[in-house]
N, C-alpha and C. Protein backbone atom coordinates (compact mmCIF):
# COMPACT_ATOMS: atom_id res chain seq x y z
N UNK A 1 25.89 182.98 35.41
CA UNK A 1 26.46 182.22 36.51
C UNK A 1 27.65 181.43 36.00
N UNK A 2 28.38 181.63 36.53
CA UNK A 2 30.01 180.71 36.40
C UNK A 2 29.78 179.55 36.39
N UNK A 3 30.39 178.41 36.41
CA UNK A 3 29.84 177.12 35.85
C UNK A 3 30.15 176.58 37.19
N UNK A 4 29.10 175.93 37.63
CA UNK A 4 29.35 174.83 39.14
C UNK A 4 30.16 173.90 39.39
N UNK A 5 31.23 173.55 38.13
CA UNK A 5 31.97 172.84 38.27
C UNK A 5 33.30 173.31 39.08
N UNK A 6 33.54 174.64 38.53
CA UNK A 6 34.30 175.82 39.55
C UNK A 6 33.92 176.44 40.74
N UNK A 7 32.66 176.12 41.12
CA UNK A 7 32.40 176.74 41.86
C UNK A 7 32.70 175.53 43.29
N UNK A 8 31.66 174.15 42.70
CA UNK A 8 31.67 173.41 43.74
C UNK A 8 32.77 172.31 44.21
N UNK A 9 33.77 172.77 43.44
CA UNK A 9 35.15 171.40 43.67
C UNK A 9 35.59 171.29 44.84
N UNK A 10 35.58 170.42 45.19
CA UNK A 10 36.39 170.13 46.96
C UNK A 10 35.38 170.65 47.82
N UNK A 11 34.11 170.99 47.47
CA UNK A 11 33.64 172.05 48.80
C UNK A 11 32.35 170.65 49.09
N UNK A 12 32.43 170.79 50.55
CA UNK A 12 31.74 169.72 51.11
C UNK A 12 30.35 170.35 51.79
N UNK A 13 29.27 169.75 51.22
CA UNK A 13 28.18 169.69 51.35
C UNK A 13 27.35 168.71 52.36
N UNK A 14 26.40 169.14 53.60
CA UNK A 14 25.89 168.41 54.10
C UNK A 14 24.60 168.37 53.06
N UNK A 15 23.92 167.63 53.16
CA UNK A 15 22.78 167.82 52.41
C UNK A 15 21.82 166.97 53.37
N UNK A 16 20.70 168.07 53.92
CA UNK A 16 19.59 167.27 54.96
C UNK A 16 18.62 167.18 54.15
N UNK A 17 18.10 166.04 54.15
CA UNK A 17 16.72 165.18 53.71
C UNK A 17 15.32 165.03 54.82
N UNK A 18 14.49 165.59 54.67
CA UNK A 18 13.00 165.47 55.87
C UNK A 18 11.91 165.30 55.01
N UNK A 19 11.32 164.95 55.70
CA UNK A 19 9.88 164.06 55.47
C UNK A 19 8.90 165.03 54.67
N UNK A 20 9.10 164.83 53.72
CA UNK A 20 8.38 165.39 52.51
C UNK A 20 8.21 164.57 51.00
N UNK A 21 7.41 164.22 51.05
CA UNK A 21 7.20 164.13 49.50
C UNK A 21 8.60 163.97 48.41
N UNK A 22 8.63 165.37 48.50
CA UNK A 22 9.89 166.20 48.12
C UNK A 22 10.64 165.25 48.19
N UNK A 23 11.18 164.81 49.14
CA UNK A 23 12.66 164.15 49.59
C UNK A 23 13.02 163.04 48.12
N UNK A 24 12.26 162.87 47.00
CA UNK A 24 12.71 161.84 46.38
C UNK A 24 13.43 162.75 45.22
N UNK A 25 13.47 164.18 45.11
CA UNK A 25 14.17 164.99 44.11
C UNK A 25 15.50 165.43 44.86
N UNK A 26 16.26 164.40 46.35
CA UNK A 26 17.18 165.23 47.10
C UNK A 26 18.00 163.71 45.58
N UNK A 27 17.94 162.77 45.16
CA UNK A 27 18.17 161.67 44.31
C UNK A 27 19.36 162.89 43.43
N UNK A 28 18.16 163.36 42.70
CA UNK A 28 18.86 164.54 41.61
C UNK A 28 19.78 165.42 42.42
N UNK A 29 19.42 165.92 43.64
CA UNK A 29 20.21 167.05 44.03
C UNK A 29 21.35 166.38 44.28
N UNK A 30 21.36 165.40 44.48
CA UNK A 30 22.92 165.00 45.26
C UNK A 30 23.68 164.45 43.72
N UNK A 31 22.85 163.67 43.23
CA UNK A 31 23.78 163.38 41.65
C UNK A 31 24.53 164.58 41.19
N UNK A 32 23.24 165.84 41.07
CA UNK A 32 24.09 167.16 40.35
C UNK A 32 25.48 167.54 40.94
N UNK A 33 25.09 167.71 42.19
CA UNK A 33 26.20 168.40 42.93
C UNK A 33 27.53 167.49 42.88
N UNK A 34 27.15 166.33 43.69
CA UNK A 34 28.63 165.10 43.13
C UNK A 34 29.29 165.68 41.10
N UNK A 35 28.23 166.00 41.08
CA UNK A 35 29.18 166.29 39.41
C UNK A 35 29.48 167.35 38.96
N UNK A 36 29.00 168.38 39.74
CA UNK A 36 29.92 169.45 39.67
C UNK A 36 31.38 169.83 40.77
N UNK A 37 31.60 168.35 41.43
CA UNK A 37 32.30 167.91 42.03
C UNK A 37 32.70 168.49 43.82
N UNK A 38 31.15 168.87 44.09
CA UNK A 38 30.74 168.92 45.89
C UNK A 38 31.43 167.58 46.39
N UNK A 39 31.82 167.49 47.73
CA UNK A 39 31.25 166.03 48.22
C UNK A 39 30.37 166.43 49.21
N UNK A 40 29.76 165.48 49.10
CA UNK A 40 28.21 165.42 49.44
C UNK A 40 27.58 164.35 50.49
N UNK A 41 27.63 164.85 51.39
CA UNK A 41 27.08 163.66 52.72
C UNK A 41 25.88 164.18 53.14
N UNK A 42 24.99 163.02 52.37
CA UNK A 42 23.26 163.00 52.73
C UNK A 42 23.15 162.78 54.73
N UNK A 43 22.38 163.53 54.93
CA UNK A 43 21.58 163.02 56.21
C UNK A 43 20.45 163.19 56.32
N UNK A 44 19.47 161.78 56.94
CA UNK A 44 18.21 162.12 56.66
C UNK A 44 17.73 161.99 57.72
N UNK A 45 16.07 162.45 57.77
CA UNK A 45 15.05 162.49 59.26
C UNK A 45 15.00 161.05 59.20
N UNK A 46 14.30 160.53 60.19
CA UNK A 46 13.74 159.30 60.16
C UNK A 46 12.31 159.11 59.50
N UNK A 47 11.69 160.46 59.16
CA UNK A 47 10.70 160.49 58.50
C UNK A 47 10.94 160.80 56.98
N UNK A 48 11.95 161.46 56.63
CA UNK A 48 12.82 160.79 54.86
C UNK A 48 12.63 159.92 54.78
N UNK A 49 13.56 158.60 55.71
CA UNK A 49 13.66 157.48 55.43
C UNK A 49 12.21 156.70 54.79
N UNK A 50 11.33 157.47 55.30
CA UNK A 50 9.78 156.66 54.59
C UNK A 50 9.43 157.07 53.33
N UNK A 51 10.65 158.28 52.87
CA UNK A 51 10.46 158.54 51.62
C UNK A 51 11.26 158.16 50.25
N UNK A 52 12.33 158.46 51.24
CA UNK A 52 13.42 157.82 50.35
C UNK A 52 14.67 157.03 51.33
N UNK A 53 14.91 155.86 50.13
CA UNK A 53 16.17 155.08 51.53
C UNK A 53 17.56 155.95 51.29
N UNK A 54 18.00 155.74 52.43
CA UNK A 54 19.41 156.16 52.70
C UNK A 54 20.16 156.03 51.63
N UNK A 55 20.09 154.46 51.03
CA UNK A 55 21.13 153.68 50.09
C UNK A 55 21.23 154.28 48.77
N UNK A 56 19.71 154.83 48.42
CA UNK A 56 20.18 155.73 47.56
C UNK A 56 21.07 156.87 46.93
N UNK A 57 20.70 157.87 48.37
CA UNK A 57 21.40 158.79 48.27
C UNK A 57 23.55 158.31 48.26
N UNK A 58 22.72 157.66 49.47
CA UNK A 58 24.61 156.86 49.61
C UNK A 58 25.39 157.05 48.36
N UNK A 59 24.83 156.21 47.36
CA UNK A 59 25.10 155.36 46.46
C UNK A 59 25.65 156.99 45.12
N UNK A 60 24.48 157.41 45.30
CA UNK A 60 24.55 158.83 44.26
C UNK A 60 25.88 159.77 44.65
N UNK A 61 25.74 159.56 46.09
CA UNK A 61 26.83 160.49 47.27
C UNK A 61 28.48 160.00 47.17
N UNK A 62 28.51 158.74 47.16
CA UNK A 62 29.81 157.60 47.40
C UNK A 62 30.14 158.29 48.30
N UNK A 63 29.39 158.84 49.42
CA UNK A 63 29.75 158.70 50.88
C UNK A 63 28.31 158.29 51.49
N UNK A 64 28.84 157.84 52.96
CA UNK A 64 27.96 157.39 53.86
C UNK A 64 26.38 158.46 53.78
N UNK A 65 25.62 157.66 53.81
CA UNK A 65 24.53 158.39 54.45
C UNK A 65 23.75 158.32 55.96
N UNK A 66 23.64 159.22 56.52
CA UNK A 66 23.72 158.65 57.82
C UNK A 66 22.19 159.17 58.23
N UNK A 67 21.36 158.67 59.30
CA UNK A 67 19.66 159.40 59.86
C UNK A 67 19.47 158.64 61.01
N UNK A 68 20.82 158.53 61.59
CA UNK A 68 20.48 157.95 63.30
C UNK A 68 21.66 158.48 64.13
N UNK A 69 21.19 159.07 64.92
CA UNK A 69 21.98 160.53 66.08
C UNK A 69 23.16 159.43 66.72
N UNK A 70 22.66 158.21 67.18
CA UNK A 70 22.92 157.52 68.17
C UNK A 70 24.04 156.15 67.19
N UNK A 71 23.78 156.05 66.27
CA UNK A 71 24.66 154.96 65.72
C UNK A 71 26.20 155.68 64.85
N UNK A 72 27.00 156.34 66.11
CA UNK A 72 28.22 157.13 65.95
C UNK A 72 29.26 156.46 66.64
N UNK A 73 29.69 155.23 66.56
CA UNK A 73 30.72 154.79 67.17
C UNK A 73 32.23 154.37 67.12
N UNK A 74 31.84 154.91 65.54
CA UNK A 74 33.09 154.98 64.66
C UNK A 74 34.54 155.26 65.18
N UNK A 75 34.30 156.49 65.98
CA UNK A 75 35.78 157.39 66.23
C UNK A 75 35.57 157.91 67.38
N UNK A 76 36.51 158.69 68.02
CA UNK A 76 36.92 159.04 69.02
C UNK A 76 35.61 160.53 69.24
N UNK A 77 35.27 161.16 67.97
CA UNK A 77 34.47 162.12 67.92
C UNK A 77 33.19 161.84 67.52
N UNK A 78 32.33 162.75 68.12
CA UNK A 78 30.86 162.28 67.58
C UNK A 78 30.72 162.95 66.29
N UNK A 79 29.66 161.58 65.21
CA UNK A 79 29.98 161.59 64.39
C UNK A 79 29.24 163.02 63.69
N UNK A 80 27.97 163.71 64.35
CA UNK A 80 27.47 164.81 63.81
C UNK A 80 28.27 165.93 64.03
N UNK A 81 29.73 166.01 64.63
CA UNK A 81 30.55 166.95 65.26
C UNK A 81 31.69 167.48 64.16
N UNK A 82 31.84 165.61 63.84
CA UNK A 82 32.66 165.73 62.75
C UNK A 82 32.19 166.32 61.09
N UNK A 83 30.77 166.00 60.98
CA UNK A 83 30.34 166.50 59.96
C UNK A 83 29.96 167.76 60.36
N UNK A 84 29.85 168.28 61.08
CA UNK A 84 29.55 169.72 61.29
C UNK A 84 30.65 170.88 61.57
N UNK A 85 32.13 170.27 61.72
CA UNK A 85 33.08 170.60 60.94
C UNK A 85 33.62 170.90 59.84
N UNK A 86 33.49 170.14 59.32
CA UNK A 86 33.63 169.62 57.60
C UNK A 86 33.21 170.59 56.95
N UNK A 87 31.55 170.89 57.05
CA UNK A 87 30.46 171.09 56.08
C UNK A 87 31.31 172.51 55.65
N UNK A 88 31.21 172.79 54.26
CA UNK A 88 31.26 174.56 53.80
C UNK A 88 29.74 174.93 53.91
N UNK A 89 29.07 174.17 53.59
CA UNK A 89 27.39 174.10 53.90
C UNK A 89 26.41 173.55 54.06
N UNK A 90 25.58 173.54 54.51
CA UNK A 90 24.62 172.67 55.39
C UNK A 90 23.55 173.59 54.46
N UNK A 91 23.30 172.42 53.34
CA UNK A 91 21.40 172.55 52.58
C UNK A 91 20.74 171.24 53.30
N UNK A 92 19.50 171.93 53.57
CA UNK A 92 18.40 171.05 53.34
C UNK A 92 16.96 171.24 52.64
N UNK A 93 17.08 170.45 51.69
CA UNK A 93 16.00 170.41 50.48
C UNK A 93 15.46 168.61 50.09
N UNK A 94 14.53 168.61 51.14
CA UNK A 94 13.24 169.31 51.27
C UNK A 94 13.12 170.03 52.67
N UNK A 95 12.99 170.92 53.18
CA UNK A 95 12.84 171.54 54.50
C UNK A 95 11.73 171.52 54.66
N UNK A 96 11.11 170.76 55.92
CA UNK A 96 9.58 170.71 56.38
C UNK A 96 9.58 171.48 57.90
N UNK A 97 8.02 171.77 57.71
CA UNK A 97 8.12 172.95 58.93
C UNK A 97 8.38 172.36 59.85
N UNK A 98 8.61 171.34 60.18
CA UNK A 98 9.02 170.48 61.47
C UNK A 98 10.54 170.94 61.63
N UNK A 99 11.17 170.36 60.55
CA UNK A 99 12.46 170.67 60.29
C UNK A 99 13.18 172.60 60.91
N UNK A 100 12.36 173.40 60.01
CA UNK A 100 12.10 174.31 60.28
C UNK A 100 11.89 175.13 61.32
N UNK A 101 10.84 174.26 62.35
CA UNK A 101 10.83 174.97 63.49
C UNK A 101 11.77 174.22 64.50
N UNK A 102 12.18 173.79 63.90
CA UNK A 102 13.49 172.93 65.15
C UNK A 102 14.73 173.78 64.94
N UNK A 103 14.99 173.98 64.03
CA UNK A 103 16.18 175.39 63.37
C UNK A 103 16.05 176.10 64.40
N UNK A 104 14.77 177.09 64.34
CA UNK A 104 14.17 178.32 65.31
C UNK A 104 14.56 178.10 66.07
N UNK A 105 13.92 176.92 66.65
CA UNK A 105 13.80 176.96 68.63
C UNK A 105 15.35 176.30 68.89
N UNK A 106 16.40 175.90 68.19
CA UNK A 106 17.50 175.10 68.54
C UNK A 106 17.22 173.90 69.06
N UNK A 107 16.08 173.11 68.61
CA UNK A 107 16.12 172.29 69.21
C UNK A 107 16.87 170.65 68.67
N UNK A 108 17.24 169.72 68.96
CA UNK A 108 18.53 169.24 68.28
C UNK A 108 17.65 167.58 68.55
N UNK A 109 16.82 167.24 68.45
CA UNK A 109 16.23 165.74 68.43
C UNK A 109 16.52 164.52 67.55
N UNK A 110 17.19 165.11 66.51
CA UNK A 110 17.61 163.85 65.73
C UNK A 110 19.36 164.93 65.08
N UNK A 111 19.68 163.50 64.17
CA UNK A 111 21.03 163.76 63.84
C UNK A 111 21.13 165.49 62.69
N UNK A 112 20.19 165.44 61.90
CA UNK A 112 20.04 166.89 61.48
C UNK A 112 20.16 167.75 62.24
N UNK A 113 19.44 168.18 63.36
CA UNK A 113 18.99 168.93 64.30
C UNK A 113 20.11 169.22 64.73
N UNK A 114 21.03 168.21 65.28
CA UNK A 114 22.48 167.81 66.15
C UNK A 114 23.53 168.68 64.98
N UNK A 115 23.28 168.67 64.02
CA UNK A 115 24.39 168.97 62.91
C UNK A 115 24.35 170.56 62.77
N UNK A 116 22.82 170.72 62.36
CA UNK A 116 22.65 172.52 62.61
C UNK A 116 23.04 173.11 63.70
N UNK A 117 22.91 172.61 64.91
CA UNK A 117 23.70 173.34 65.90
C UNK A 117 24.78 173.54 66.21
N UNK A 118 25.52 172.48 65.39
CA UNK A 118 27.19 172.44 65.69
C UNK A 118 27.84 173.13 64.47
N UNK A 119 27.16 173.10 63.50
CA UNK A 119 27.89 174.15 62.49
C UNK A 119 28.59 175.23 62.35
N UNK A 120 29.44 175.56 61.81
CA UNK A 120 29.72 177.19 61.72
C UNK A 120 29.20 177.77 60.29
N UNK A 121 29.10 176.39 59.18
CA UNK A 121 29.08 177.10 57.97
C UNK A 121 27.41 177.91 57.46
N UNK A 122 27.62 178.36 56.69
CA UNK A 122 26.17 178.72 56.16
C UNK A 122 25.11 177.67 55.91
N UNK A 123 23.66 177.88 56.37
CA UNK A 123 22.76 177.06 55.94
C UNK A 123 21.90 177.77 55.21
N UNK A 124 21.23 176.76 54.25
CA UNK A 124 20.44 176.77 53.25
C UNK A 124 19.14 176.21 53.47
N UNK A 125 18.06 176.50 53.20
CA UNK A 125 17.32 176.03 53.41
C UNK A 125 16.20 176.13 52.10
N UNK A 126 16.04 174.92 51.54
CA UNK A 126 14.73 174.78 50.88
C UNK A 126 13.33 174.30 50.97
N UNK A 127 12.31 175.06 51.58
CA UNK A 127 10.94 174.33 51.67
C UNK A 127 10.13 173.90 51.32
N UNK A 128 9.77 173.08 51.34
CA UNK A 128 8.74 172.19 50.67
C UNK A 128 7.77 171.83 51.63
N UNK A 129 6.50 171.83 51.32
CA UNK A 129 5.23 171.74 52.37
C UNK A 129 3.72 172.09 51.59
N UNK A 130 2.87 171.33 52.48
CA UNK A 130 1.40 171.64 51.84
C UNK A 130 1.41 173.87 52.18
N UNK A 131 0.86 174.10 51.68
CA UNK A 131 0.20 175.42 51.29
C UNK A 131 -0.25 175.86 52.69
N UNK A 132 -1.12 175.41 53.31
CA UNK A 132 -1.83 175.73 54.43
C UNK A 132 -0.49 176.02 55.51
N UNK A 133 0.17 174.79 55.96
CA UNK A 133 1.43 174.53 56.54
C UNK A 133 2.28 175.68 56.31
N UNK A 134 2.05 175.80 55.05
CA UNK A 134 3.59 177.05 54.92
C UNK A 134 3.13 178.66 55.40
N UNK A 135 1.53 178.78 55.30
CA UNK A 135 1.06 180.15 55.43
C UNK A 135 0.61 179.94 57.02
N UNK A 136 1.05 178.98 57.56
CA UNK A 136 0.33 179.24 59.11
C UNK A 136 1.66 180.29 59.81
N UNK A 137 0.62 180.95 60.83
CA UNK A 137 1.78 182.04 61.41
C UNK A 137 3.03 181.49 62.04
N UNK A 138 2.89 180.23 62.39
CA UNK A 138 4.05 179.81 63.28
C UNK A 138 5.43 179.25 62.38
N UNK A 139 4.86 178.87 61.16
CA UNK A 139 5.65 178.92 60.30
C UNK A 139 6.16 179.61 59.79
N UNK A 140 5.38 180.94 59.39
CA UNK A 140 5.74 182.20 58.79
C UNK A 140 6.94 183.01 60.22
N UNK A 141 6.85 182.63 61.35
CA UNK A 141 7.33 183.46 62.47
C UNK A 141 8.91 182.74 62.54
N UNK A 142 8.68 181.27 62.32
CA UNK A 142 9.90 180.67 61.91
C UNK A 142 10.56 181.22 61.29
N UNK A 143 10.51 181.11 59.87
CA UNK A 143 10.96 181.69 58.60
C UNK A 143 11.99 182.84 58.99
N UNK A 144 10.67 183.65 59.09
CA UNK A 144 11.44 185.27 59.91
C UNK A 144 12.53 185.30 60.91
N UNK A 145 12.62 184.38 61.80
CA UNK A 145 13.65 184.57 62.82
C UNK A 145 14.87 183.95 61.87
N UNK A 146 14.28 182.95 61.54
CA UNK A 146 15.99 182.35 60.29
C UNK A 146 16.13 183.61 59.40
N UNK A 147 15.54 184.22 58.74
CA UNK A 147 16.09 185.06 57.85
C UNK A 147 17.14 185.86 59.02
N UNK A 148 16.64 186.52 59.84
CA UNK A 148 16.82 187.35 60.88
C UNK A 148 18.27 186.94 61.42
N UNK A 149 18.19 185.63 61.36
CA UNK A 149 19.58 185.20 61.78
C UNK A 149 20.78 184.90 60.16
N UNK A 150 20.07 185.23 59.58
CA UNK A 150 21.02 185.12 58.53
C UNK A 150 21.41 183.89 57.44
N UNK A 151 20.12 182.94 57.54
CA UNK A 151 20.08 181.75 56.75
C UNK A 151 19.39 182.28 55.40
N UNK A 152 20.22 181.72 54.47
CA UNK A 152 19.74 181.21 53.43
C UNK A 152 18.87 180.87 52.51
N UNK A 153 17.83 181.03 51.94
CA UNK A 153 16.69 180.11 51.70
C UNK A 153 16.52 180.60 49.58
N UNK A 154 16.05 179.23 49.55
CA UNK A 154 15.26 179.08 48.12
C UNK A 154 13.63 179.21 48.56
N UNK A 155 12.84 179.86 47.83
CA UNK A 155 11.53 179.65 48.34
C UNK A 155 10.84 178.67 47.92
N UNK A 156 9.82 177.51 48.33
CA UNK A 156 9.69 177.34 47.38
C UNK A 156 8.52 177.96 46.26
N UNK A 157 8.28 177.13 45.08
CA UNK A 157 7.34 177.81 44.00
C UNK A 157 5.89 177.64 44.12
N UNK A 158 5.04 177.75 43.22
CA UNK A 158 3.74 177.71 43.27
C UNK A 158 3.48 176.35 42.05
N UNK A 159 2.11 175.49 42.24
CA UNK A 159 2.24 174.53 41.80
C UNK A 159 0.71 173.43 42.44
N UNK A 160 0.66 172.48 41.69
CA UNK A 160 -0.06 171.42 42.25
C UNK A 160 0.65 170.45 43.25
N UNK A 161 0.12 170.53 44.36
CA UNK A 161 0.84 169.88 45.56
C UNK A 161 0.54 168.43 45.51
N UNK A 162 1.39 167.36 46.46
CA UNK A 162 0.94 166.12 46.80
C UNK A 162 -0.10 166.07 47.20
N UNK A 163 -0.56 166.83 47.94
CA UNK A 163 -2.17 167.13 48.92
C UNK A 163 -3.36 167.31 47.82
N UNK A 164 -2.49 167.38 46.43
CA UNK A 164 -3.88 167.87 45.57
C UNK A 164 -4.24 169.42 45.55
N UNK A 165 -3.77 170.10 46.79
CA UNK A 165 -3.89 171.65 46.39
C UNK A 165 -3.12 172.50 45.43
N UNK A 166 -3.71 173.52 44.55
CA UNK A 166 -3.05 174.31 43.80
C UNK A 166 -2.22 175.33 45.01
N UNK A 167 -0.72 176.01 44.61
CA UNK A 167 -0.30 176.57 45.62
C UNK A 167 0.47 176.54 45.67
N UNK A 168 1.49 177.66 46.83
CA UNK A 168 3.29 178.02 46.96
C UNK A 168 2.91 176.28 47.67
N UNK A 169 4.72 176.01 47.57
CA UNK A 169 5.03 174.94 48.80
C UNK A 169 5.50 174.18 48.02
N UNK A 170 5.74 173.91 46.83
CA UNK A 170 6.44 172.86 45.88
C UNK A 170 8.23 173.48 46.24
N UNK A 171 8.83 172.38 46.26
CA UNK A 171 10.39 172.20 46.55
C UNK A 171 10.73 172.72 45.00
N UNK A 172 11.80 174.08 45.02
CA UNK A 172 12.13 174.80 43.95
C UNK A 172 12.99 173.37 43.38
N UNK A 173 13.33 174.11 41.75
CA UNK A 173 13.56 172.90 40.81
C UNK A 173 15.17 172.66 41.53
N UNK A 174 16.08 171.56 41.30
CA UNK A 174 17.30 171.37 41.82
C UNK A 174 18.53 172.74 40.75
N UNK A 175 18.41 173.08 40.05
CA UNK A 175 19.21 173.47 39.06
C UNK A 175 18.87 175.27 40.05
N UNK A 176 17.66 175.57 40.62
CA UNK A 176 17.55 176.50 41.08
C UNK A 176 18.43 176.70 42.32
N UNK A 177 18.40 175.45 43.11
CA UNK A 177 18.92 175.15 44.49
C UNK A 177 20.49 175.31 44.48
N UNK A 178 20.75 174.58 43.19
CA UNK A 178 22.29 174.75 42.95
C UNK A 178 22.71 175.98 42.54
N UNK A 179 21.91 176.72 41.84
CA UNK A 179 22.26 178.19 41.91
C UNK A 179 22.91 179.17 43.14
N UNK A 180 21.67 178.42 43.90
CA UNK A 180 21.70 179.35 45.18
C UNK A 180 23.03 178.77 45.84
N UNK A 181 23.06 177.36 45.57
CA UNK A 181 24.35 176.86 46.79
C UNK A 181 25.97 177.50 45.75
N UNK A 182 25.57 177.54 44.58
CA UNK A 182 26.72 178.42 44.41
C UNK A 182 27.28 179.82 44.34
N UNK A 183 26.07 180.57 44.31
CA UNK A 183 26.00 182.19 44.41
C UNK A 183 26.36 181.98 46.60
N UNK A 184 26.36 180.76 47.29
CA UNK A 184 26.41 181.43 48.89
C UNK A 184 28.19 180.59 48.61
N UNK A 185 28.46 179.55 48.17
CA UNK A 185 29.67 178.95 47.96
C UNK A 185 31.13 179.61 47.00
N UNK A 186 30.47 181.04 46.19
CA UNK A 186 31.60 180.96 45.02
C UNK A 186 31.67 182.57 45.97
């Protein structure tokens, strides 16, 4: 692999954060990528936010982090419109089946949701989830229609879960993720 420093310069990254466990390794993902020189604008669920704060990522990002649809009053454009312009790509790692099945159905309830639909660029998607969650059919039927449409995905690995279960559903390592965002980016 070519070195990510070439790969990711100038290229702007949304990076979605959801309610997982997970969400405290998006810390690393956004450091890496800022240094192989992405810019990088975190957005998170409101159920991230119970995982990890905004300010973090912010801070790792040195851009805004934003996880409220409705606090866009900045500019003349709404503000998930403008980032959904921007983006060369739209990852989200940790992807929870919530997350997931909102992709599917288009449904747009928070500022993530709002961003995937307005996109043109490629999305990525990394999942992270208990075991049970990831093998239920409605999840698995998800999955399939995103592939189907042409998204992206890291799987994730097998592993000891937050839940305590052995099992797929651990959020692949970040160095894997960045692989992938540069094999869909270079």
């Amino acid at each position: 692999m070519e070195s990510p420093d070439n790969q990711l310069k100038n290229r702007t990254i949304i990076l979605g954060v959801t309610g997982s466990i997970a969400a405290y390794k998006a810390a690393d993902l956004t450091s890496r990528l800022v240094e192989y020189g992405a810019e990088v604008f975190p957005v998170l669920t409101e159920s991230a936010c119970r995982f990890i704060k905004p300010m973090t990522l912010q801070t790792l990002a040195r851009n805004p982090a934003a996880s409220d649809l409705w606090a866009e009053e900045a500019g003349w454009q709404p503000g998930h419109i403008e980032l959904a312009d921007r983006a060369d790509l739209l990852l989200v790692a940790p992807a929870t089946a919530h997350c997931i099945a909102n992709f599917a159905m288009g449904f747009a309830p928070d500022l993530l949701s709002s961003i995937h639909l307005a996109t043109k660029a490629p999305v990525l998607l990394a999942p992270a989830m208990n075991g049970k969650m990831l093998e239920h059919l409605a999840t698995q039927a998800n999955l399939a229609s995103l592939r189907e449409r042409g998204y992206h995905f890291v799987d994730p690995v097998a592993g000891r879960l937050a839940c305590g279960y052995e099992g797929q559903g651990k959020l692949a390592l970040p160095e894997v993720i960045i692989e992938r965002v540069v094999n869909i980016l270079g």
